[in-house]
Protein backbone atom coordinates (compact mmCIF):
# COMPACT_ATOMS: atom_id res chain seq x y z
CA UNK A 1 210.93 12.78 -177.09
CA UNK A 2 214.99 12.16 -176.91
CA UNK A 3 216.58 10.37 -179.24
CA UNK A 4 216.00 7.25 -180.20
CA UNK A 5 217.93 3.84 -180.06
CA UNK A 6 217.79 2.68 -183.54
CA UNK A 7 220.55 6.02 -184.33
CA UNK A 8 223.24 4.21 -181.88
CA UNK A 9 222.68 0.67 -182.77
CA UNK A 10 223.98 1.07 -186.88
CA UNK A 11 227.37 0.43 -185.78
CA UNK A 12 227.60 -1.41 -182.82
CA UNK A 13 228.17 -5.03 -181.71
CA UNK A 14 225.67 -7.18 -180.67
CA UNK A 15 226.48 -6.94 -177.12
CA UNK A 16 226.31 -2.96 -177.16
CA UNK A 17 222.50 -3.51 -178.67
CA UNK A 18 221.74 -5.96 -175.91
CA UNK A 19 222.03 -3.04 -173.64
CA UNK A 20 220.54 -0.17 -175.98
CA UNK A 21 217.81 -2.54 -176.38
CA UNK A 22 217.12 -3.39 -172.71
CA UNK A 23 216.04 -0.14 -172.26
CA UNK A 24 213.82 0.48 -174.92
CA UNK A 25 212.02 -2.80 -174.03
CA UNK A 26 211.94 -1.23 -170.78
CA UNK A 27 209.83 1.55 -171.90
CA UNK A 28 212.14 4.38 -170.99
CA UNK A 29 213.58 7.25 -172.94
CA UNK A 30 217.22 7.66 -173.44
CA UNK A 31 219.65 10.75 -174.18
CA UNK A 32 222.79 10.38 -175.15
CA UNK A 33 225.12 13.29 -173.74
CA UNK A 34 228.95 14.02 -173.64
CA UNK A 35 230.26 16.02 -171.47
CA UNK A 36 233.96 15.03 -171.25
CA UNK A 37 235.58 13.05 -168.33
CA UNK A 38 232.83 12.18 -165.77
CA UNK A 39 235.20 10.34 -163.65
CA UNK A 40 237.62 11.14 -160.82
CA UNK A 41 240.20 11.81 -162.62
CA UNK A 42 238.37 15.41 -163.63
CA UNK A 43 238.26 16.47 -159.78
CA UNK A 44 241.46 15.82 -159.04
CA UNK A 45 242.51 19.07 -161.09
CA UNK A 46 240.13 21.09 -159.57
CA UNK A 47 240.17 23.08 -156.01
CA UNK A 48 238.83 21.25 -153.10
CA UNK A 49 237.55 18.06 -154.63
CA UNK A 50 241.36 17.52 -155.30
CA UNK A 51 241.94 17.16 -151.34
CA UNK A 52 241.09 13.21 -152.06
CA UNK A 53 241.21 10.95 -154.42
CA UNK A 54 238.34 8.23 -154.72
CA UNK A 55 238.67 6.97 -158.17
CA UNK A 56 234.92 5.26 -158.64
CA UNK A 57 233.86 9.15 -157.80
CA UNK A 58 231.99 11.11 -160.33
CA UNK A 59 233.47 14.78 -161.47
CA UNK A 60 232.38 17.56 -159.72
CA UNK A 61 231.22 19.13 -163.95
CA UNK A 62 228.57 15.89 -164.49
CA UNK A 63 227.43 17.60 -161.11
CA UNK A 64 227.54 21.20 -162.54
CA UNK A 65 225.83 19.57 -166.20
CA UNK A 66 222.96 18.47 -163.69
CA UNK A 67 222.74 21.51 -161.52
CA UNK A 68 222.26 23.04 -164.66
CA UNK A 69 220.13 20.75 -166.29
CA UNK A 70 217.79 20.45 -163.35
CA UNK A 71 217.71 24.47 -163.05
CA UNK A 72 218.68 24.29 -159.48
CA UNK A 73 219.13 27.27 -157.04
CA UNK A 74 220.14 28.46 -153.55
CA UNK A 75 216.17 28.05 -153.16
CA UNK A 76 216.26 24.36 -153.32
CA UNK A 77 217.74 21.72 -150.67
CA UNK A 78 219.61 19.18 -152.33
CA UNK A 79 220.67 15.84 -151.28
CA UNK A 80 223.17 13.03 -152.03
CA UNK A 81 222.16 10.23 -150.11
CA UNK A 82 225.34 7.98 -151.49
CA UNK A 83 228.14 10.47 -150.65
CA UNK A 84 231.23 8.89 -151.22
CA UNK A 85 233.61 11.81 -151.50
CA UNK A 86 231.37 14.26 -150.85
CA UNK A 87 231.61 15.57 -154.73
CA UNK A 88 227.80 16.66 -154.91
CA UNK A 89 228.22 18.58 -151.73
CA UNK A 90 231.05 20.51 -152.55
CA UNK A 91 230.31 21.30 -155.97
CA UNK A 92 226.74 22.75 -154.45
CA UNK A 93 228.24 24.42 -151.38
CA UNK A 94 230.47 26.26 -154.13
CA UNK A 95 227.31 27.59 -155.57
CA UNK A 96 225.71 28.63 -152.45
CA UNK A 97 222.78 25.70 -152.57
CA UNK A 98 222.11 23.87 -149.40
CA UNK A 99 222.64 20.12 -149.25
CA UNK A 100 223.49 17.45 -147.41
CA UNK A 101 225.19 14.22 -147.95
CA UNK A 102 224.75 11.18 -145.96
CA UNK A 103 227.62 8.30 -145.64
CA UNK A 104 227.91 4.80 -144.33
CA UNK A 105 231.56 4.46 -144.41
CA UNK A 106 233.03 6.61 -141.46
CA UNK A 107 236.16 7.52 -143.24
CA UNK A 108 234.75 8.88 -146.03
CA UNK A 109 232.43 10.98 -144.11
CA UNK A 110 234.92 12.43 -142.41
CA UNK A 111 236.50 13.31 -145.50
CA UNK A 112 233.62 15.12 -146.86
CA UNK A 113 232.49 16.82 -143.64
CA UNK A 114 236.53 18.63 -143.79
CA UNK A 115 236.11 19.17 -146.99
CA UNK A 116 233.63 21.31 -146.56
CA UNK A 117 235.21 24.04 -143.80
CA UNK A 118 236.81 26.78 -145.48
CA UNK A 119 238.16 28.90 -143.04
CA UNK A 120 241.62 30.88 -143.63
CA UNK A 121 242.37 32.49 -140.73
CA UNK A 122 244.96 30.25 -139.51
CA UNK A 123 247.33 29.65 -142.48
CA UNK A 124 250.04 30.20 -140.97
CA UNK A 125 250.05 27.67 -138.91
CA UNK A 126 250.62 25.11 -142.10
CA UNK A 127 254.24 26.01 -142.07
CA UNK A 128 254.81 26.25 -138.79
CA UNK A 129 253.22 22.72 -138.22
CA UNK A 130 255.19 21.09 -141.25
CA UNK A 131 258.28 22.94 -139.95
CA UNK A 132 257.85 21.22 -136.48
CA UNK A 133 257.29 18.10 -137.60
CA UNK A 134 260.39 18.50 -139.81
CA UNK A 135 262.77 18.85 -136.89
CA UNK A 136 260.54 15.96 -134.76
CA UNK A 137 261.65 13.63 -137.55
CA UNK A 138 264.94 13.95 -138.10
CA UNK A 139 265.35 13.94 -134.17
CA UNK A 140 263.92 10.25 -134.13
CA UNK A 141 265.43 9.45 -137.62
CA UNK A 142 267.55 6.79 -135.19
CA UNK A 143 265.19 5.52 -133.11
CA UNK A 144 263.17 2.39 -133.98
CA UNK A 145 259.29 2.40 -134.71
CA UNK A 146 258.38 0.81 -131.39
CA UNK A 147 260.70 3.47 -129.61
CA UNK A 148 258.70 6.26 -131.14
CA UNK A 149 255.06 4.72 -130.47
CA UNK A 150 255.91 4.14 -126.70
CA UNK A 151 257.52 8.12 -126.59
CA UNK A 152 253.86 9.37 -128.84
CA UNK A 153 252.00 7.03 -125.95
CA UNK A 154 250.11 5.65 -129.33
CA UNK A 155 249.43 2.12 -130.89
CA UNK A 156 250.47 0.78 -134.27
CA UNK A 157 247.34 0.18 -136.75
CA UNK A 158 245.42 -2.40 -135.64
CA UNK A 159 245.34 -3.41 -139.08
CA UNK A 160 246.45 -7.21 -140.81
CA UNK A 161 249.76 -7.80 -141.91
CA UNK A 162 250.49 -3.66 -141.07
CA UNK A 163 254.14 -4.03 -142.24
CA UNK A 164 252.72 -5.19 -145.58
CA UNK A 165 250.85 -2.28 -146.11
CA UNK A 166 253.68 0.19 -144.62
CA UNK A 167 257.85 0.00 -143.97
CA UNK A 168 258.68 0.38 -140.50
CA UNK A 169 259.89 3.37 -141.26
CA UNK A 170 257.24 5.52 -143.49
CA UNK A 171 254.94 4.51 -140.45
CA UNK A 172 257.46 5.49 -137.96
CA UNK A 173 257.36 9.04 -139.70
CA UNK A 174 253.41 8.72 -139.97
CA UNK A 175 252.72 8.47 -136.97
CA UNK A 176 254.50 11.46 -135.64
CA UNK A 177 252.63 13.38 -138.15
CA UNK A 178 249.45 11.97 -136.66
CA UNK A 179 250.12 12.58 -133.40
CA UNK A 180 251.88 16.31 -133.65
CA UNK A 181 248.26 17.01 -135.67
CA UNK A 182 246.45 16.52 -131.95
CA UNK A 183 248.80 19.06 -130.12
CA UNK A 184 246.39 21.94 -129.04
CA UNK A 185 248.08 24.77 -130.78
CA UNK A 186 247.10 23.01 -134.15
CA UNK A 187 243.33 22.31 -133.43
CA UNK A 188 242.67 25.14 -135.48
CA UNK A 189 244.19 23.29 -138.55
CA UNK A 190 243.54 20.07 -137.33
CA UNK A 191 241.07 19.32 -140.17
CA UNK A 192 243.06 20.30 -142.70
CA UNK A 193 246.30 18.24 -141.66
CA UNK A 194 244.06 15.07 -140.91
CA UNK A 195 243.31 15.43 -144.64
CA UNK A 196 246.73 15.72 -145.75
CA UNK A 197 247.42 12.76 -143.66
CA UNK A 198 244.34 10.80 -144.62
CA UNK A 199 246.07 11.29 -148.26
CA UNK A 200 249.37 10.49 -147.17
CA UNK A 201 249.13 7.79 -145.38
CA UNK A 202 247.64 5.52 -148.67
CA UNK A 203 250.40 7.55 -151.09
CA UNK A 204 253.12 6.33 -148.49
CA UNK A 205 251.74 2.45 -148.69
CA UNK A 206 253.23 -0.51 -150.17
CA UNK A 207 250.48 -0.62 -153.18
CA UNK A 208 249.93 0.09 -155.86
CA UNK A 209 246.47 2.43 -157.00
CA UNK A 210 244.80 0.54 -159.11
CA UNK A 211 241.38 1.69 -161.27
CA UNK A 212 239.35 1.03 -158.89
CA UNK A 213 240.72 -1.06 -156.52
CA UNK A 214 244.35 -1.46 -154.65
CA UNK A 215 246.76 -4.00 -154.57
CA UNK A 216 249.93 -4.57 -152.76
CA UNK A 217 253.57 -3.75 -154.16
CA UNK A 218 255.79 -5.75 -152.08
CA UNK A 219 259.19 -5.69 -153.99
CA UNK A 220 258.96 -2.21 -154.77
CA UNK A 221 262.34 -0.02 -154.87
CA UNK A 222 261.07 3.55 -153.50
CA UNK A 223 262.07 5.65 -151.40
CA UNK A 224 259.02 6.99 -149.42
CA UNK A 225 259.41 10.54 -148.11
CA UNK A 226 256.69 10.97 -146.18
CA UNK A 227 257.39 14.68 -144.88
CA UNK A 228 257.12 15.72 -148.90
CA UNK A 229 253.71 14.21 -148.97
CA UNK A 230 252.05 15.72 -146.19
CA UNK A 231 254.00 18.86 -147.32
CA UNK A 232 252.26 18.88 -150.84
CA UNK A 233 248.96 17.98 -149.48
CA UNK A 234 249.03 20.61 -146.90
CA UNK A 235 250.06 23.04 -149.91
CA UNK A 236 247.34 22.09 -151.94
CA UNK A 237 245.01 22.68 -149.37
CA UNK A 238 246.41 26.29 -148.31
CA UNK A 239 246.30 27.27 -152.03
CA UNK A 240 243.14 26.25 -152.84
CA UNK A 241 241.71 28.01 -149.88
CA UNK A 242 243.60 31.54 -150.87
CA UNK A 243 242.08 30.76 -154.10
CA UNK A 244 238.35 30.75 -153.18
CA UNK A 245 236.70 33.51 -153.92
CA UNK A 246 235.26 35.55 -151.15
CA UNK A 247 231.90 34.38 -151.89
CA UNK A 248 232.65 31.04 -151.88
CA UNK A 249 234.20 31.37 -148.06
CA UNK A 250 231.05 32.92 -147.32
CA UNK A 251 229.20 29.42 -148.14
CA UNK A 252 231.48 27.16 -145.65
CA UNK A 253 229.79 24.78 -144.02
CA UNK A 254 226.62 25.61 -145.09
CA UNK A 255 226.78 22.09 -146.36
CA UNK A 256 227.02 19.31 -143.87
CA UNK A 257 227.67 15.48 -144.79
CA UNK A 258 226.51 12.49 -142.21
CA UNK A 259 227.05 9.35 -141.10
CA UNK A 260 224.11 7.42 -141.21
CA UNK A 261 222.43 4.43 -144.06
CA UNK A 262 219.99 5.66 -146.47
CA UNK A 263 218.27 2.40 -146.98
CA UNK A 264 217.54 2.15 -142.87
CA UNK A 265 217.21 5.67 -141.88
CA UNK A 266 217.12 8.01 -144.27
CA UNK A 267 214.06 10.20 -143.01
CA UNK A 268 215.34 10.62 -139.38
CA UNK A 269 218.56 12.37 -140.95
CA UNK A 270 216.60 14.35 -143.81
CA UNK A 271 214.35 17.39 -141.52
CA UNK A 272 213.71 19.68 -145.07
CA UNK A 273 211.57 18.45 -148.20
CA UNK A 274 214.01 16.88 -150.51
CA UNK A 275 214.12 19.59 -153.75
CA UNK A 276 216.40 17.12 -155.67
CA UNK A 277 218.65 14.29 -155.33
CA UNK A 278 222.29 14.21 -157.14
CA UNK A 279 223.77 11.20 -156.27
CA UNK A 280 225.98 7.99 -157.30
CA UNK A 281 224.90 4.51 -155.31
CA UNK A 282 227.60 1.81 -155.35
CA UNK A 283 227.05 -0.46 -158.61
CA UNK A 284 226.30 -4.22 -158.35
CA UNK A 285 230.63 -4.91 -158.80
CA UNK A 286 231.79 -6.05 -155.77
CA UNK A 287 233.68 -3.43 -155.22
CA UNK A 288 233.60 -2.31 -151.45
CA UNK A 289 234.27 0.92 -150.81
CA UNK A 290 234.88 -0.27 -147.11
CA UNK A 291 237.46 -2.38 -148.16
CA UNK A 292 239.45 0.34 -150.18
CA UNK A 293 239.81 2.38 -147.12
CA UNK A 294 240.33 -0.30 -144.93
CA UNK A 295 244.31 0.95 -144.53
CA UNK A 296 242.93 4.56 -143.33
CA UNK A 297 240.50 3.53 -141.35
CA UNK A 298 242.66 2.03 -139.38
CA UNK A 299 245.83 4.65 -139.71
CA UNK A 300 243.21 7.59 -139.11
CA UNK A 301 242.01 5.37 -135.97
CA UNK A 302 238.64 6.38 -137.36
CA UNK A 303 237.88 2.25 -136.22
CA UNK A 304 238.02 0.92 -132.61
CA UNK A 305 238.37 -2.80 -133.85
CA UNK A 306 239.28 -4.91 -136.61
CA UNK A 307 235.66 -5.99 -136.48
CA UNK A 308 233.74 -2.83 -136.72
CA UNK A 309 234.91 -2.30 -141.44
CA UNK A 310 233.22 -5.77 -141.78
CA UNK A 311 229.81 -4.56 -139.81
CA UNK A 312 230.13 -1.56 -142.27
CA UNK A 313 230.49 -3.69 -145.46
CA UNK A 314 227.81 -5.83 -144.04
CA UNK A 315 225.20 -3.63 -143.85
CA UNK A 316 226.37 -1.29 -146.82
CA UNK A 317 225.11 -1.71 -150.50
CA UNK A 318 227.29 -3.59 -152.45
CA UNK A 319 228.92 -5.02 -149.77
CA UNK A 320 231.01 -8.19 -150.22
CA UNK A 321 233.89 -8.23 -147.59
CA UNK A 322 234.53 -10.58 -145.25
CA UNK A 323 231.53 -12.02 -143.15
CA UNK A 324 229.28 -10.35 -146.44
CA UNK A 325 230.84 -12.97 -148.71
CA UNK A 326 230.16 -15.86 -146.25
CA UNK A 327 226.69 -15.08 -145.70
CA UNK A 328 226.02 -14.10 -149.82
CA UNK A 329 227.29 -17.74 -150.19
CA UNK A 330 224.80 -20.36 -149.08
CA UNK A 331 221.57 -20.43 -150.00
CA UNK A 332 219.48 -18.06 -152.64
CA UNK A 333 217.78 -15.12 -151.39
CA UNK A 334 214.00 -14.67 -151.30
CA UNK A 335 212.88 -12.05 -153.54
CA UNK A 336 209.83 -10.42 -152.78
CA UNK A 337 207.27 -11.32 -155.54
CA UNK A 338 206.24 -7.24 -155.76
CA UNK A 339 209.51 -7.16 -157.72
CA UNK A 340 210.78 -10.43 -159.03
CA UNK A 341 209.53 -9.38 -162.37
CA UNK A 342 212.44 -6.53 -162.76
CA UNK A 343 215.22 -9.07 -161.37
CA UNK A 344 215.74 -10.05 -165.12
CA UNK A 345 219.34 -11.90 -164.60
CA UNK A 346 217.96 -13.96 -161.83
CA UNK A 347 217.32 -17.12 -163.79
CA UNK A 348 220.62 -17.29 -165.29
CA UNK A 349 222.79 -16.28 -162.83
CA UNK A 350 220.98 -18.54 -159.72
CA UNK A 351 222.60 -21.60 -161.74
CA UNK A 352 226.11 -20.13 -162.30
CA UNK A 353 226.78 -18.55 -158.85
CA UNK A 354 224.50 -18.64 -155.41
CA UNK A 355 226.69 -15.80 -154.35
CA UNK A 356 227.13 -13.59 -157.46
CA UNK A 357 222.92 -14.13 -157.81
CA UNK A 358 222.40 -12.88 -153.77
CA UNK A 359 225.04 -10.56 -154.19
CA UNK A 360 223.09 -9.00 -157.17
CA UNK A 361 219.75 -9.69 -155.34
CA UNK A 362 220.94 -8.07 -152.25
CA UNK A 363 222.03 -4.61 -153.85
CA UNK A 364 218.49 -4.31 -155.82
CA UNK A 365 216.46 -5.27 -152.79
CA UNK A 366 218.78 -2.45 -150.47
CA UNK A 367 218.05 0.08 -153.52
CA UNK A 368 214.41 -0.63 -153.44
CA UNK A 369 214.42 -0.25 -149.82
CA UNK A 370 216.09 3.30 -150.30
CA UNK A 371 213.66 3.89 -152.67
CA UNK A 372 210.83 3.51 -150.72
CA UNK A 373 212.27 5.65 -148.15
CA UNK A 374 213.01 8.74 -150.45
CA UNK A 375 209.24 9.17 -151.05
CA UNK A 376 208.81 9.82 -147.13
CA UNK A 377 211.20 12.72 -147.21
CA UNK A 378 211.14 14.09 -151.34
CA UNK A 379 209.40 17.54 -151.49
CA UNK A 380 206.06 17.23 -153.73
CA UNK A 381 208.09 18.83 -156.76
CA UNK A 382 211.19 16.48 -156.86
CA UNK A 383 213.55 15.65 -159.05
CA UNK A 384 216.83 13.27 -159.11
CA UNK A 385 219.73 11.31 -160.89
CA UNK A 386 221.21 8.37 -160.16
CA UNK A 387 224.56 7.90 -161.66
CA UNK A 388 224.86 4.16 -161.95
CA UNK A 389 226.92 1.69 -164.31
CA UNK A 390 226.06 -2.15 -165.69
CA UNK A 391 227.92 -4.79 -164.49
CA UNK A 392 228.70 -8.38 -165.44
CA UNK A 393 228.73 -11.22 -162.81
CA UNK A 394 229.52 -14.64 -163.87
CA UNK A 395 229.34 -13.35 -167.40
CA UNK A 396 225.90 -12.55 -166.73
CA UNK A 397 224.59 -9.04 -167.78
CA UNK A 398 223.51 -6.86 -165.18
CA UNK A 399 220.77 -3.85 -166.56
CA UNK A 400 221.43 -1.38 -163.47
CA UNK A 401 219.88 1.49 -165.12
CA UNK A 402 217.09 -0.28 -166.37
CA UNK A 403 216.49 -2.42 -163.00
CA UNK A 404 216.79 0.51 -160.97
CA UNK A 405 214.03 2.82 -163.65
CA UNK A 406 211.70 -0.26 -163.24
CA UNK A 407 211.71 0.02 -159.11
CA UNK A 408 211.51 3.69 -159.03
CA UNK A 409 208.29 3.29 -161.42
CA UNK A 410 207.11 0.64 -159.05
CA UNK A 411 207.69 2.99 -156.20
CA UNK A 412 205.37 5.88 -158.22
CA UNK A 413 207.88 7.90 -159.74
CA UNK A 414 208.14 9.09 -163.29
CA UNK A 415 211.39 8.02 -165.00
CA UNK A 416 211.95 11.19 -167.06
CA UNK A 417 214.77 9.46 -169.23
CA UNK A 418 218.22 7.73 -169.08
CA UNK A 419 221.22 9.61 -169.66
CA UNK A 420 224.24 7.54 -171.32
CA UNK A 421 227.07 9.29 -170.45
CA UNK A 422 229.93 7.42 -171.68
CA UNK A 423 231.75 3.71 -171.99
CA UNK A 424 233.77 3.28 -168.61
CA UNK A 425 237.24 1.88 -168.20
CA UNK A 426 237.94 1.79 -171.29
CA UNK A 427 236.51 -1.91 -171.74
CA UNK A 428 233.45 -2.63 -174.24
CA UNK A 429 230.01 -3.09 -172.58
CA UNK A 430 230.68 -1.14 -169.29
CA UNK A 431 228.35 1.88 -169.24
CA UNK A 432 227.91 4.91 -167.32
CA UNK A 433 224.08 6.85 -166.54
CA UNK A 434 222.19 9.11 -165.07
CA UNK A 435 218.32 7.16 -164.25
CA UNK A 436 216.82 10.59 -164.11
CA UNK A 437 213.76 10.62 -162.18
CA UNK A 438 210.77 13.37 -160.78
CA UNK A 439 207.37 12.87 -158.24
């Protein structure tokens, strides 16, 4: 038996009870572990996961605490079925255990997928692509944006408002980045510059990076040297791939991440027993991960159309963009009676906000679909953790953890315990942990 909840709630507030207390009255067991920084912040000091920056990411040592924990080994076939960056995968490709991670947003699975090709034959060409592009730009320091699309035969982003998000001339310099990275001599590289770029092109923006979200900076006063930022991403990269160790080179690729929906099709992208499942769903925040990459999805010309990042954030968990919003908006959602019972904000919230109530509704009735999915594809000794955080909508407490225990045991699994890793953000009541579960 773990610790129990009457040692944490001697010298807490009433609200921080509320939430110790939900899940005792939910019947689970609950650990309380530190491990240091679980955020992004963590990766973005260490090799590889430092190639991007997605701040609601996990670090890559909560996945190395439940490698660990779990007593997983190049044996076992491990999964993230929420990949986001792709932290999970990396950190297990390091260690020589297969996995796979499966992603709904197409820019982030791209960034994952790169991430995960370690190949240093062609170093060289890093400098010798920089010190090309170098020369390129001061040759067309003169000319005007639209001079240098129509000589690169390429488009602008087809994004909203794109001089809002960029000065004519960062973009200008941007682009001729982007389009010396397709030149045939540099396919060997080409991964490793489009990730440089990918970074770039959001450092170069008129924003400012915000915890989690972005925001724009339209009176700001710098001067954005884009060559320098490619430059140091590009360096970053090289030295953390001279850095590997020889083993670890040996392991490239043996992860893959996908593009695909793990609360649609999760068993025709899964062909191997699930051994365990390390993973972080979005949390019920309204934060779309969609959104946040909107700028490279269109600069990487990952998208076709403005339309296709609202189809994503429609049919993505959490999402809340656009079209999402509209729909979320009107009338309440049916909840299916199976698992009304575990919905225990509903009352509340349905007369405060229709669309905070669906919006809530919608992300535990996509989880429970997932849910039911992963017990078509887990192996017949599984084991998982969910890395999930409460939420408040309309000032109305959200359980995650304990909503998301109760639908697992629905579904037949055992909740071994819930893991309280820390208070995010630095703001009372905001939670992170790990809904540990097993067949």
């Amino acid at each position: 038996m773990y610790q129990q909840l009457s040692l944490f709630e001697l010298d807490i507030d009433n609200n921080e009870k509320c939430f110790h207390r939900n899940i005792r009255e939910s019947g689970f067991d609950y650990q309380e572990v530190d491990i240091g920084d679980i955020t992004f912040k963590a990766g973005q000091v260490e090799s590889v996961h430092r190639w991007y920056r997605l701040t609601p990411s996990y670090s890559p040592g909560l996945v190395r605490y439940l490698i660990k924990e779990f007593q997983i080994t190049r044996e076992h076939f491990v999964v993230d079925p929420f990949s986001g960056r792709g932290t999970t995968s990396i950190e297990c490709q390091k260690k020589g255990i297969k996995t796979i991670g499966i992603e709904i947003n197409p820019l982030l699975q791209q960034v994952g997928s790169k991430s995960l090709q370690w190949n240093t034959s062609h170093l060289h060409l890093f400098e010798k692509y920089l010190t090309e592009v170098s020369s390129v730009i001061e040759q067309y320091k003169e000319s005007s944006l639209e001079e240098v699309v129509t000589a690169f035969n390429t488009n602008i982003p087809i994004i909203h408002n794109v001089f809002r998000w960029w000065r004519k001339y960062a973009l200008k310099n941007l682009i001729i980045c982007r389009q010396f990275m397709l030149k045939s001599e540099y396919l060997p590289i080409k991964d490793y510059v489009w990730l440089a770029l990918n970074k770039a092109c959001l450092d170069c923006a008129n924003i400012h990076r915000n915890h989690p979200t972005i925001t724009f900076d339209d009176e700001h006063k710098r001067e954005i040297d884009v060559l320098y930022e490619v430059s140091l991403n590009l360096r970053i990269i090289h030295d953390d791939l001279i850095n590997l160790n020889s083993e670890e080179i040996l392991f490239s690729e043996l992860g893959s991440i996908d593009l695909g929906n793990s609360t649609t099709n999760l068993p025709q992208q899964i062909n191997h027993p699930v051994d365990f499942v390390i993973t972080s769903p979005p949390y019920p925040n309204r934060y779309s991960y969609v959104h946040q990459t909107r700028p490279q999805l269109h600069f990487m010309e990952v998208l076709d159309n403005v339309r296709q990042a609202t189809e994503i954030d429609l049919q993505a968990i959490g999402g809340t963009w656009g079209r999402a919003t509209s729909i979320l908006q009107n009338e309440l959602l049916e909840i299916p009676e199976e698992i009304k019972s575990y919905l225990c904000y509903y009352e509340e919230l349905k007369d405060k906000s229709v669309l905070m109530c669906n919006y809530a509704t919608k992300y535990f009735i996509d989880m429970w679909k997932h849910i039911k999915l992963l017990k078509e594809v887990k192996a017949t000794r599984f084991r998982g953790a969910y890395i999930v955080g409460n939420s408040r909508l309309s000032g109305v407490e959200i359980f995650t953890e304990s909503i998301l225990g109760k639908l697992f045991r629905h579904e037949g699994f055992e909740v071994e315990r819930i893991i309280f890793f820390r208070k995010r953000g630095g703001k009372k009541r905001l939670y992170e942990t790990a809904v540990c579960i097993r067949s």
